[in-house]
Protein backbone atom coordinates (compact mmCIF):
# COMPACT_ATOMS: atom_id res chain seq x y z
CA UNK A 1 3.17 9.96 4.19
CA UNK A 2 6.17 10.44 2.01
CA UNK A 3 9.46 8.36 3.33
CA UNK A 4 11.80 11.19 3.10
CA UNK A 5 9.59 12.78 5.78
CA UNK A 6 9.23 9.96 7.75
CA UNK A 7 12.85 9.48 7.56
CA UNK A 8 13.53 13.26 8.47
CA UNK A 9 11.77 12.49 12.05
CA UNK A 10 13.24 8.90 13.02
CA UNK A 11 17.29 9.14 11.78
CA UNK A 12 18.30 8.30 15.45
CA UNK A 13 16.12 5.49 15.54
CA UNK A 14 16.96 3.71 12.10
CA UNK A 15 20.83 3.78 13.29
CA UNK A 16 19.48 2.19 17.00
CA UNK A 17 17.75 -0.28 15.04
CA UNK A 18 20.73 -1.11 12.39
CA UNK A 19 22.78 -1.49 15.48
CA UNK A 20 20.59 -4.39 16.97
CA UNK A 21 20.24 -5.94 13.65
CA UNK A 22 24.07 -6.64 13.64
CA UNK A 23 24.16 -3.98 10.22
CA UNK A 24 26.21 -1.08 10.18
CA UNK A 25 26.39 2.26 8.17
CA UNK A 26 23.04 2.61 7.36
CA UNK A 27 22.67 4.79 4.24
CA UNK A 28 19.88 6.06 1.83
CA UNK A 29 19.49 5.50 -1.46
CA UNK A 30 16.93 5.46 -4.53
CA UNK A 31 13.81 7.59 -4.95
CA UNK A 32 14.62 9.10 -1.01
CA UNK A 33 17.49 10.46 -1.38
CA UNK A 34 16.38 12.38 -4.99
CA UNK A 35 13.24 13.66 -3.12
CA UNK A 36 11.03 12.48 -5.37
CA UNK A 37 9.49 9.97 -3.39
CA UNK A 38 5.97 10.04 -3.22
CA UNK A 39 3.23 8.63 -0.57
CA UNK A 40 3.22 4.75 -0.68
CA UNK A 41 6.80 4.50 -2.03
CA UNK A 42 9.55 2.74 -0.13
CA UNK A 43 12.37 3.55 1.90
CA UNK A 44 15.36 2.21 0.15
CA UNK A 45 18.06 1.56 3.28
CA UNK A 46 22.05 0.30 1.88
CA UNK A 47 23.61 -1.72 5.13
CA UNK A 48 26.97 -3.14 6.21
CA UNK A 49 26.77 -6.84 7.51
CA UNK A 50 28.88 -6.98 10.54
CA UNK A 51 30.06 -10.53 11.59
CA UNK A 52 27.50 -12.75 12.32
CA UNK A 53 24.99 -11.00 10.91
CA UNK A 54 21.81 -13.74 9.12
CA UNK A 55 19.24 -12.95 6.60
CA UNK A 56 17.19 -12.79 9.65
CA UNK A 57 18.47 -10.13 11.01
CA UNK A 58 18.51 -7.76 7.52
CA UNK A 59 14.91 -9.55 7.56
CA UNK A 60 13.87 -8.32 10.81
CA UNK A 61 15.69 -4.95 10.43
CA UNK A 62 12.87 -4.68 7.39
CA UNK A 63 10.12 -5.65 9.23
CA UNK A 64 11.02 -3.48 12.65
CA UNK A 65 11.26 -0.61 10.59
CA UNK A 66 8.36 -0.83 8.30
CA UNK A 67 6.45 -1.21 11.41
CA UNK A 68 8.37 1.70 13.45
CA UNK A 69 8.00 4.18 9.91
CA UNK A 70 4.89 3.14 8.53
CA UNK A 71 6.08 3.05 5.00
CA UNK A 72 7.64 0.30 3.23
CA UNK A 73 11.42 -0.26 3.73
CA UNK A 74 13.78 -2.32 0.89
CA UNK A 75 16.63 -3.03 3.13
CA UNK A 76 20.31 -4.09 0.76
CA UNK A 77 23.69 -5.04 1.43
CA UNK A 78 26.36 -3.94 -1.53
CA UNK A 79 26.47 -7.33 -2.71
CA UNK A 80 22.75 -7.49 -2.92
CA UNK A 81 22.68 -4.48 -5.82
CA UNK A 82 22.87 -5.49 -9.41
CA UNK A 83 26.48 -5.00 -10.54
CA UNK A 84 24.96 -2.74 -13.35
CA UNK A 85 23.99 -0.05 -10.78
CA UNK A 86 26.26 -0.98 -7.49
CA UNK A 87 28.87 1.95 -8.58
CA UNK A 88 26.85 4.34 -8.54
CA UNK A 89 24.78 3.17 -5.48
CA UNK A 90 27.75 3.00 -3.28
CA UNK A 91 29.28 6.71 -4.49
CA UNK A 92 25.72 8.48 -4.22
CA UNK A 93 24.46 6.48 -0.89
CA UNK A 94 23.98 8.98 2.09
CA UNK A 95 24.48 7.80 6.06
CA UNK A 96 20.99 7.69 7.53
């Protein structure tokens, strides 16, 4: 199945998720947000650390929600973008 549909039919539960991962403002990014994803590519996911928040928790964000979707998930922070493309992630990002 294609992520953008997947993603059409579990919004709700990627922002419940984000909020137990200690990550806010969960937006979309890449391939997704163009539509032209395709089945077996991944859900690209840009989130805000809050305080506290470990590589664990981005880490288990990943795995929960590859698990919940079925499709692969690349879960980022800002600082995790390559400066060459980070503009342009952060202005064309959209809130899950």
């Amino acid at each position: 199945m294609k992520p953008s549909a997947v993603l059409d039919n579990h919004r709700v539960a990627i922002r419940l998720a984000a909020h137990r991962f200690r990550v806010a403002n969960p937006r979309v990014f890449g391939s997704v947000l163009h539509r032209v994803d395709a089945d077996g590519s991944d859900l690209d996911l840009l989130v805000d650390p809050l305080p506290g928040a470990t590589l664990l928790d981005l880490g288990g964000l990943q795995v929960e929600l590859e698990e919940l979707l079925g499709v692969p998930v690349d879960v980022r922070t800002p600082g995790d973008l390559p400066p060459k493309f980070r503009a342009e992630v952060l202005a064309e990002a959209v809130p899950v």
